[in-house]
Protein backbone atom coordinates (compact mmCIF):
# COMPACT_ATOMS: atom_id res chain seq x y z
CA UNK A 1 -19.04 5.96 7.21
CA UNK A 2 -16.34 8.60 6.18
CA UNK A 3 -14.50 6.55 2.56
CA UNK A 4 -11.58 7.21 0.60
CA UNK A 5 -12.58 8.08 -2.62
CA UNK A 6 -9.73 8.12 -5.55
CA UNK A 7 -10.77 11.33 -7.72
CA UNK A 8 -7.77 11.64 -9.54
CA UNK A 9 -4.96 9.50 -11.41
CA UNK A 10 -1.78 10.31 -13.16
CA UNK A 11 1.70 9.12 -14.22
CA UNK A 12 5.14 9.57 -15.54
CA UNK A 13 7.69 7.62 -17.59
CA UNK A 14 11.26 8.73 -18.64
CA UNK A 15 11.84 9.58 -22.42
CA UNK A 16 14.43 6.91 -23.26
CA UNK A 17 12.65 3.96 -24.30
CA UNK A 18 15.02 0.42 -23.97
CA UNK A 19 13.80 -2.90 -26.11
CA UNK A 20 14.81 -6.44 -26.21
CA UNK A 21 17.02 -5.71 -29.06
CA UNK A 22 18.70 -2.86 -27.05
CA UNK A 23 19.23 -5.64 -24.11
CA UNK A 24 20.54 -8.05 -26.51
CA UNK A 25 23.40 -5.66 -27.20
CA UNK A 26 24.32 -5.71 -23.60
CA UNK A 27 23.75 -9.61 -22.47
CA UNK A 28 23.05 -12.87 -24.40
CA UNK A 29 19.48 -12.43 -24.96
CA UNK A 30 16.99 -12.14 -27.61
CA UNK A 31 13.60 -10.03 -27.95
CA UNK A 32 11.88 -13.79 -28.73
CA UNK A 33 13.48 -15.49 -25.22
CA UNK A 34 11.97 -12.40 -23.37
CA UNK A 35 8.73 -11.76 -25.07
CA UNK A 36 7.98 -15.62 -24.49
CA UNK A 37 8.94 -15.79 -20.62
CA UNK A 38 7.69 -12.41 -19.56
CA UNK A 39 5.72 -10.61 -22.27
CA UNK A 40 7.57 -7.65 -22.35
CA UNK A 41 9.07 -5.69 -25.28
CA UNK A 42 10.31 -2.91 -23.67
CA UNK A 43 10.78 -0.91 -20.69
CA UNK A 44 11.71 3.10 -19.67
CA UNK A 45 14.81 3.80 -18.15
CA UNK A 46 15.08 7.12 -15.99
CA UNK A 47 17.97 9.48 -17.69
CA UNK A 48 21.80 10.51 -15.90
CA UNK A 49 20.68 12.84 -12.75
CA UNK A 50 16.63 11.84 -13.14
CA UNK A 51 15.90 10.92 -9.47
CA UNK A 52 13.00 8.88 -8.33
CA UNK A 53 11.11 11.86 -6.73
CA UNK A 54 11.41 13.62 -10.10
CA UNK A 55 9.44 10.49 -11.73
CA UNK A 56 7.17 11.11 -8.62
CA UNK A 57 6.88 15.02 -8.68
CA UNK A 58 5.59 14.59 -12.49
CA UNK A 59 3.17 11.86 -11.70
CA UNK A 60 1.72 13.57 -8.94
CA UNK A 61 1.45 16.71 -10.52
CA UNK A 62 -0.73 14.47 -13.27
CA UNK A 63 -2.38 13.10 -11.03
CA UNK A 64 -3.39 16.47 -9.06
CA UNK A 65 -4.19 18.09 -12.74
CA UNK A 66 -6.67 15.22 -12.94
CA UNK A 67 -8.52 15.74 -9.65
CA UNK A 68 -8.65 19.51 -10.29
CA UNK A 69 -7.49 19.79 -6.53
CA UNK A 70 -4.55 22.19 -5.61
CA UNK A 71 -1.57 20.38 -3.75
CA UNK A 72 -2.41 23.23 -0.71
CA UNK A 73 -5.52 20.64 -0.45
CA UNK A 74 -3.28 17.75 0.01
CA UNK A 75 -2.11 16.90 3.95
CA UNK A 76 -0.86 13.33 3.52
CA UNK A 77 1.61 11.65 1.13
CA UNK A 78 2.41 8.29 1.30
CA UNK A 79 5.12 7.36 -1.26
CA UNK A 80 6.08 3.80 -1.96
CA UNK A 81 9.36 3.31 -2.95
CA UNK A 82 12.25 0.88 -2.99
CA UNK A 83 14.62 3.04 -4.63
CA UNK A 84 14.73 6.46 -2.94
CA UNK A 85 17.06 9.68 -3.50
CA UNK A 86 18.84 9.21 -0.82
CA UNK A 87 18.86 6.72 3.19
CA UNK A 88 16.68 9.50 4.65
CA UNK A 89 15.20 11.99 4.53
CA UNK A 90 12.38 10.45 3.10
CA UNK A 91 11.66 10.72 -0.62
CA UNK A 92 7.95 11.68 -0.25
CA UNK A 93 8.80 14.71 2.18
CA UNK A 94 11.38 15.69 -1.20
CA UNK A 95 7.89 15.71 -3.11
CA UNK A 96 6.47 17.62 -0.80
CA UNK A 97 8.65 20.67 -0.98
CA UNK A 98 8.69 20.65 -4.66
CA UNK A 99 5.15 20.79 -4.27
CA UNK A 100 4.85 23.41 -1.90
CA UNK A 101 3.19 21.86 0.21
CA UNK A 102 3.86 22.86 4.09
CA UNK A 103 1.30 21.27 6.15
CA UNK A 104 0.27 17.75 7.11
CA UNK A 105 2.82 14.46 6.92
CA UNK A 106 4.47 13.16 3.98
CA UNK A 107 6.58 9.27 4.55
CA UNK A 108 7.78 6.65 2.57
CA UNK A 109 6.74 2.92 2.71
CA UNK A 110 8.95 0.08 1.77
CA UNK A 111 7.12 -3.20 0.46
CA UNK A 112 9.00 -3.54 -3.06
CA UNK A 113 6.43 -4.78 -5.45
CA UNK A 114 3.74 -4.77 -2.63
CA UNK A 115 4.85 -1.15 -2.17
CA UNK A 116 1.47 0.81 -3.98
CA UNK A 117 -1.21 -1.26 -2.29
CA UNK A 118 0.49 -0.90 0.95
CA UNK A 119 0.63 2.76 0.74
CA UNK A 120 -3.22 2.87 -0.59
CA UNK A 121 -4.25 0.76 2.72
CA UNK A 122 -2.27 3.18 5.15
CA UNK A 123 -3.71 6.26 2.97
CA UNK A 124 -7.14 5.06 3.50
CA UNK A 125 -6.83 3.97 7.39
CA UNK A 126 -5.65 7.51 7.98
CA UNK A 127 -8.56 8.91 6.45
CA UNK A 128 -11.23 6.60 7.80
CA UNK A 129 -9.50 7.60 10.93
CA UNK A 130 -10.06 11.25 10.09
CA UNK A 131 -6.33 12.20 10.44
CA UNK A 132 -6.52 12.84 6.39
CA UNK A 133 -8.79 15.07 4.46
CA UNK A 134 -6.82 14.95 1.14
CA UNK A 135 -3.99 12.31 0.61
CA UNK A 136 -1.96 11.87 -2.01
CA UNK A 137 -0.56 8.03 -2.61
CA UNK A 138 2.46 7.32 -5.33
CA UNK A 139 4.37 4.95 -6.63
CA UNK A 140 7.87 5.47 -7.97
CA UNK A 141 11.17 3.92 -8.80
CA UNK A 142 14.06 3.91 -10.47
CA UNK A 143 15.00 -0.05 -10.56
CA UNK A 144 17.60 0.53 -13.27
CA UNK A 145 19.91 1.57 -10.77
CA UNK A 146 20.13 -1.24 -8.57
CA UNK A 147 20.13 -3.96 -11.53
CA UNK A 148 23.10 -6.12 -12.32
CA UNK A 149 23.52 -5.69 -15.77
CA UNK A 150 25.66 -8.78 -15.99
CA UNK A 151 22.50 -11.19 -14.88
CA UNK A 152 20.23 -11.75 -17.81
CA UNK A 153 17.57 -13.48 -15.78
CA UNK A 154 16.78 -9.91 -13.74
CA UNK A 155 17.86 -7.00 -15.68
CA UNK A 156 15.37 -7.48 -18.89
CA UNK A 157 12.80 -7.59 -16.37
CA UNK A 158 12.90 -4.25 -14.60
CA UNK A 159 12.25 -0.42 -15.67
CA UNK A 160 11.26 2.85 -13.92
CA UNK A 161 8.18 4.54 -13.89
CA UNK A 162 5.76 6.58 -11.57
CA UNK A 163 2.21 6.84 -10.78
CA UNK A 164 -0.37 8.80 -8.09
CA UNK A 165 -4.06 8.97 -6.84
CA UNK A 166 -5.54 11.84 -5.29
CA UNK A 167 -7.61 10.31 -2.51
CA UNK A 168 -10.25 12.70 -0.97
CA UNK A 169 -12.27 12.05 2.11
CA UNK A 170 -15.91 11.71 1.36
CA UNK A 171 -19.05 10.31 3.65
CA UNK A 172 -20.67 6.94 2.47
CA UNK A 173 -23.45 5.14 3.41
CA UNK A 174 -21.28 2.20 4.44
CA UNK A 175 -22.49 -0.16 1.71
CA UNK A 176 -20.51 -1.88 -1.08
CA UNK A 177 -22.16 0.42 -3.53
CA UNK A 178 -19.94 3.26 -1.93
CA UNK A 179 -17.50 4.92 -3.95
CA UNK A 180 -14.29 4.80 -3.10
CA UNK A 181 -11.63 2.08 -0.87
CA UNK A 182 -14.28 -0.88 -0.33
CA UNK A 183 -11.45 -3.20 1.42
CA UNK A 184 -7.81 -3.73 1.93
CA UNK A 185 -5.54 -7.01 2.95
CA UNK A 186 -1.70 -7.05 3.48
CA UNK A 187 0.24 -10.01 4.32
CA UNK A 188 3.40 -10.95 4.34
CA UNK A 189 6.35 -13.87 5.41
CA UNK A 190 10.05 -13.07 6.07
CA UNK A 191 10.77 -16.74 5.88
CA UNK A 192 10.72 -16.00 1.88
CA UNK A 193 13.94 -12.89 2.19
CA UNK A 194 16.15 -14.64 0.17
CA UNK A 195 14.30 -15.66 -3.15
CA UNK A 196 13.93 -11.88 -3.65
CA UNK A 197 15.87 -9.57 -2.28
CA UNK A 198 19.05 -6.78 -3.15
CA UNK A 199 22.74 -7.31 -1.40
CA UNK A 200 23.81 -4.35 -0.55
CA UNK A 201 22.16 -1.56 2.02
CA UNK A 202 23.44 0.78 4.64
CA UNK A 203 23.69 -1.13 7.69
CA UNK A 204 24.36 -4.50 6.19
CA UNK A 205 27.24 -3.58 3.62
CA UNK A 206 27.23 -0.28 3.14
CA UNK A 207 26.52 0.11 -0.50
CA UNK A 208 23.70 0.31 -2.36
CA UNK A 209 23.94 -3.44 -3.78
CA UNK A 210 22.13 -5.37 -6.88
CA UNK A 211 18.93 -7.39 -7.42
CA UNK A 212 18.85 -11.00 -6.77
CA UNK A 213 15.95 -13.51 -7.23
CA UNK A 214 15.17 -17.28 -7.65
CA UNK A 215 12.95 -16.83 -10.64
CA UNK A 216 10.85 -20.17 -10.36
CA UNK A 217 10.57 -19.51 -6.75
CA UNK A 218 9.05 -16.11 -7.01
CA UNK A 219 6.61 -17.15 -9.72
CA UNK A 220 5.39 -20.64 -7.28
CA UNK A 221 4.72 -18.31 -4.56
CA UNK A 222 3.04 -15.08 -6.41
CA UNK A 223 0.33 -17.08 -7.96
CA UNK A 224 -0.40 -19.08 -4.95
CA UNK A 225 -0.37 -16.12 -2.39
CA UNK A 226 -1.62 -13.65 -4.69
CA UNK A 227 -4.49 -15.81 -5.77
CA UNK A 228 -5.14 -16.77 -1.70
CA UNK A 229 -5.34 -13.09 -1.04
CA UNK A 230 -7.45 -11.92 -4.36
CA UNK A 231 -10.59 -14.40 -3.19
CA UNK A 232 -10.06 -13.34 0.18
CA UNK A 233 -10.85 -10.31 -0.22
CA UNK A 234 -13.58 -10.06 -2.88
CA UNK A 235 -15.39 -12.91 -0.36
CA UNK A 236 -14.47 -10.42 2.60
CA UNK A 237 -16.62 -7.89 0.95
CA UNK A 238 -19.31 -9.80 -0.65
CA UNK A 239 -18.69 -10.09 -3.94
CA UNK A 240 -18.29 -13.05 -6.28
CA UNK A 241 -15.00 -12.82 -8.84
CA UNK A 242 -17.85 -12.36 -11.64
CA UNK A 243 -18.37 -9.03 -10.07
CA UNK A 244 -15.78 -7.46 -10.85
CA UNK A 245 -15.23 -4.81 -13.55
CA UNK A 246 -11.27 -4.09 -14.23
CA UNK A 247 -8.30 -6.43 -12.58
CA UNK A 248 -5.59 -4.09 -12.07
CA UNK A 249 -2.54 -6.15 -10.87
CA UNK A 250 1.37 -5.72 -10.45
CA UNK A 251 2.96 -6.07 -14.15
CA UNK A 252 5.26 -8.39 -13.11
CA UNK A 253 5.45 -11.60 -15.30
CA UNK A 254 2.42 -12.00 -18.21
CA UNK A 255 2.09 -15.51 -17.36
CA UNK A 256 1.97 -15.02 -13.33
CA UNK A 257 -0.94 -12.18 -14.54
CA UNK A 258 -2.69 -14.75 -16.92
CA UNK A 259 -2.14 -17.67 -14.06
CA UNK A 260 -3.64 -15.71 -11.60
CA UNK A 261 -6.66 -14.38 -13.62
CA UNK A 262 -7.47 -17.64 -14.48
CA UNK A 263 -7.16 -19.48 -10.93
CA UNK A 264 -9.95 -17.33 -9.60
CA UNK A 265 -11.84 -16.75 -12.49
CA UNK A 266 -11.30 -13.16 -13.89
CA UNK A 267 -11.80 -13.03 -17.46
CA UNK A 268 -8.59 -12.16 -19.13
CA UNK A 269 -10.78 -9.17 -21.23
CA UNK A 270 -11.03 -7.58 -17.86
CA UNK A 271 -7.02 -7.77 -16.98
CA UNK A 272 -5.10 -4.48 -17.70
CA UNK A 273 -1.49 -5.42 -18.56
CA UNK A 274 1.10 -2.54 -19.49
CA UNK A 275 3.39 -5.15 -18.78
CA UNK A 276 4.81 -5.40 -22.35
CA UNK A 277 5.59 -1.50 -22.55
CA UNK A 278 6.69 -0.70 -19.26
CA UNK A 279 8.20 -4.24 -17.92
CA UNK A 280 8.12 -4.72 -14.15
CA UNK A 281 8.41 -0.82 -11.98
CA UNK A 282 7.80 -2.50 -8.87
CA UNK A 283 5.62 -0.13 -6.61
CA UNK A 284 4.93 1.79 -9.67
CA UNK A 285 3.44 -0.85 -11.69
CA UNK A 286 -0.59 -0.62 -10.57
CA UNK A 287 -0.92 2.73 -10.70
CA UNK A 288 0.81 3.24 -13.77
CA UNK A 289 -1.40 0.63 -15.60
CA UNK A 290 -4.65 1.94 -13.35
CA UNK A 291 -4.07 5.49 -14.56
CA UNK A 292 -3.45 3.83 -18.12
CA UNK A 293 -7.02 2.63 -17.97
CA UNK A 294 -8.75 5.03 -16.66
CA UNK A 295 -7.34 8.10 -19.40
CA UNK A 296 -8.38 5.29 -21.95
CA UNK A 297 -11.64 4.99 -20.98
CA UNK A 298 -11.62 1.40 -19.58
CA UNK A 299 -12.26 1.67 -16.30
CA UNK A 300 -15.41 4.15 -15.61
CA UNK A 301 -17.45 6.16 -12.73
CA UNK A 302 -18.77 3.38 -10.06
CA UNK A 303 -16.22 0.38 -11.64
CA UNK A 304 -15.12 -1.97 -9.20
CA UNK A 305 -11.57 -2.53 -9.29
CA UNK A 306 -9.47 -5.13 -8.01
CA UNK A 307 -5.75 -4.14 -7.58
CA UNK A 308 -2.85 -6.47 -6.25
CA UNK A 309 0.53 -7.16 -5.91
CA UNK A 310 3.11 -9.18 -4.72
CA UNK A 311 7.33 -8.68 -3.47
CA UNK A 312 10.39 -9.01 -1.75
CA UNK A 313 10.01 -9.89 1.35
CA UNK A 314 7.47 -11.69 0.51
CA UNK A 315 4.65 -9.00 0.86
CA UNK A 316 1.49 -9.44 -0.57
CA UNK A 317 -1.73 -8.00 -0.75
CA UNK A 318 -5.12 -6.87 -2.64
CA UNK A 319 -7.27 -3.59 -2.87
CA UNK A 320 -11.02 -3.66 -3.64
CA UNK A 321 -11.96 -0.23 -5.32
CA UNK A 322 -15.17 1.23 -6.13
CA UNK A 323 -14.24 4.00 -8.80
């Protein structure tokens, strides 16, 4: 059977670097009430005029470097994004011109957090369908410019980032010793809109608006449905949690990463975190902690890799990766 096989990873993070202490300077804070409720000590913050498909352009390129394939290869993006240039057009057909790339389809998703491991799933349906060859997935924001800066329980949170896999079309045997996409799930509930969401948007109010969340809420839900969706899926394709290699999930809260590792029983050796120098970059978040592993070493040739993630929305879902 024809699998999607991720032969390349890369990422990008804007020069100015802003800590706790920096945020304490701007609302009532402290580096010690953040490093004990999230576990991060600083995050990147994209500069004046530094668009998101700038942070995506660089991590792509990083990512194509990695591969050693030339974006003429390349005849599918799929960028996830909750923060793009512009309404339309679409931020990944932006990347696509700076790329110079002029064949093939290039489309944003929109699944916040979720954003990545929705983008992975459609990349690899499109080439198990054999409508992709050579597809190139990213993640990319720039959350610091929807943020209130006024709302200490949010803005110490959030930071922008970007990351990209090359996926390449390759024939398997249809086993789970394949390399390459073993499984996706994707779920999600609209009842859940309003513990997560941002005020403001085109149709709605016409402005861009600011991100709001219930903080307790969002933490009840993401270990429960991320957990849920985690066992699914490693049962779905016949593994056992001991099985797996490297747990590669969204940096969004250290102790919603440490509560989920532990409820199904993923050692917390085997749990990348960049959490603490990145903070939370939404659909950027797994790749830019998956490429962090892989360019130190961690995560190796036929690893299996879990990646997840959970947003607004609520969206949800898991990716079961043989590297």
């Amino acid at each position: 059977m024809r699998r999607s096989v991720i032969i390349g990873s890369g990422s990008y993070l804007p020069q100015r670097i802003m800590t706790n202490a920096d945020l304490s300077r701007i609302v009532e804070t402290s580096d010690e009430w953040i490093i004990e409720r999230t576990g991060i000590r600083e995050r990147r913050i994209a500069a004046e005029g530094e668009k998101t498909s700038d942070l995506a352009r660089e991590s792509a390129l990083a990512a194509l470097q990695a591969a050693a394939c030339d974006a003429s290869e390349v005849d599918l993006i799929v960028l996830a994004t909750s923060t793009p240039d512009l309404t339309f057009p679409s931020t990944a057909t932006t990347v696509q011109a700076q790329l110079g790339i002029v064949q093939g389809a290039a489309f944003d998703i929109q699944a916040v957090c979720s954003g990545f491991v929705y983008a992975l799933a459609t990349a690899d349906n499109f080439i198990k369908a054999g409508q992709s060859k050579c597809a190139l997935v990213i993640g990319a924001e720039t959350f610091s410019r929807i943020l209130d800066w006024t709302d200490r329980t949010t803005c110490v949170l959030f930071g922008d980032g970007a990351g990209a896999v090359v996926m390449r079309a390759e024939e398997g045997t249809g086993t789970n010793e394949d390399r390459g996409v073993l499984l996706t799930m994707l779920r999600s509930d609209g009842r859940y809109r309003d513990k997560l969401y941002v005020d403001g948007g085109p149709s709605a109010t016409k402005t861009v608006g600011h991100l709001r969340m219930e903080g307790r809420e969002v933490f009840k839900h993401a270990v429960i449905n991320i957990a849920d969706v985690m066992e699914k899926t490693i049962a779905a394709a016949g593994f056992k949690p001991a099985d797996i290699d490297w747990f590669v999930p969204h940096q969004a809260n250290r102790r919603i990463l440490e509560g989920t590792a532990r409820k199904i029983g993923v050692p917390e050796d085997r749990v990348v975190i960049t959490l603490d120098k990145h903070g939370n970059t939404s659909a950027a978040s797994i790749p830019l902690a998956l490429d962090t592993a892989v360019r130190d070493g961690r995560i190796k040739r036929s690893d299996l890799v879990l990646l997840e993630a959970m947003g607004g929305g609520f969206t949800w879902g898991a990716a079961l990766v043989r590297w």
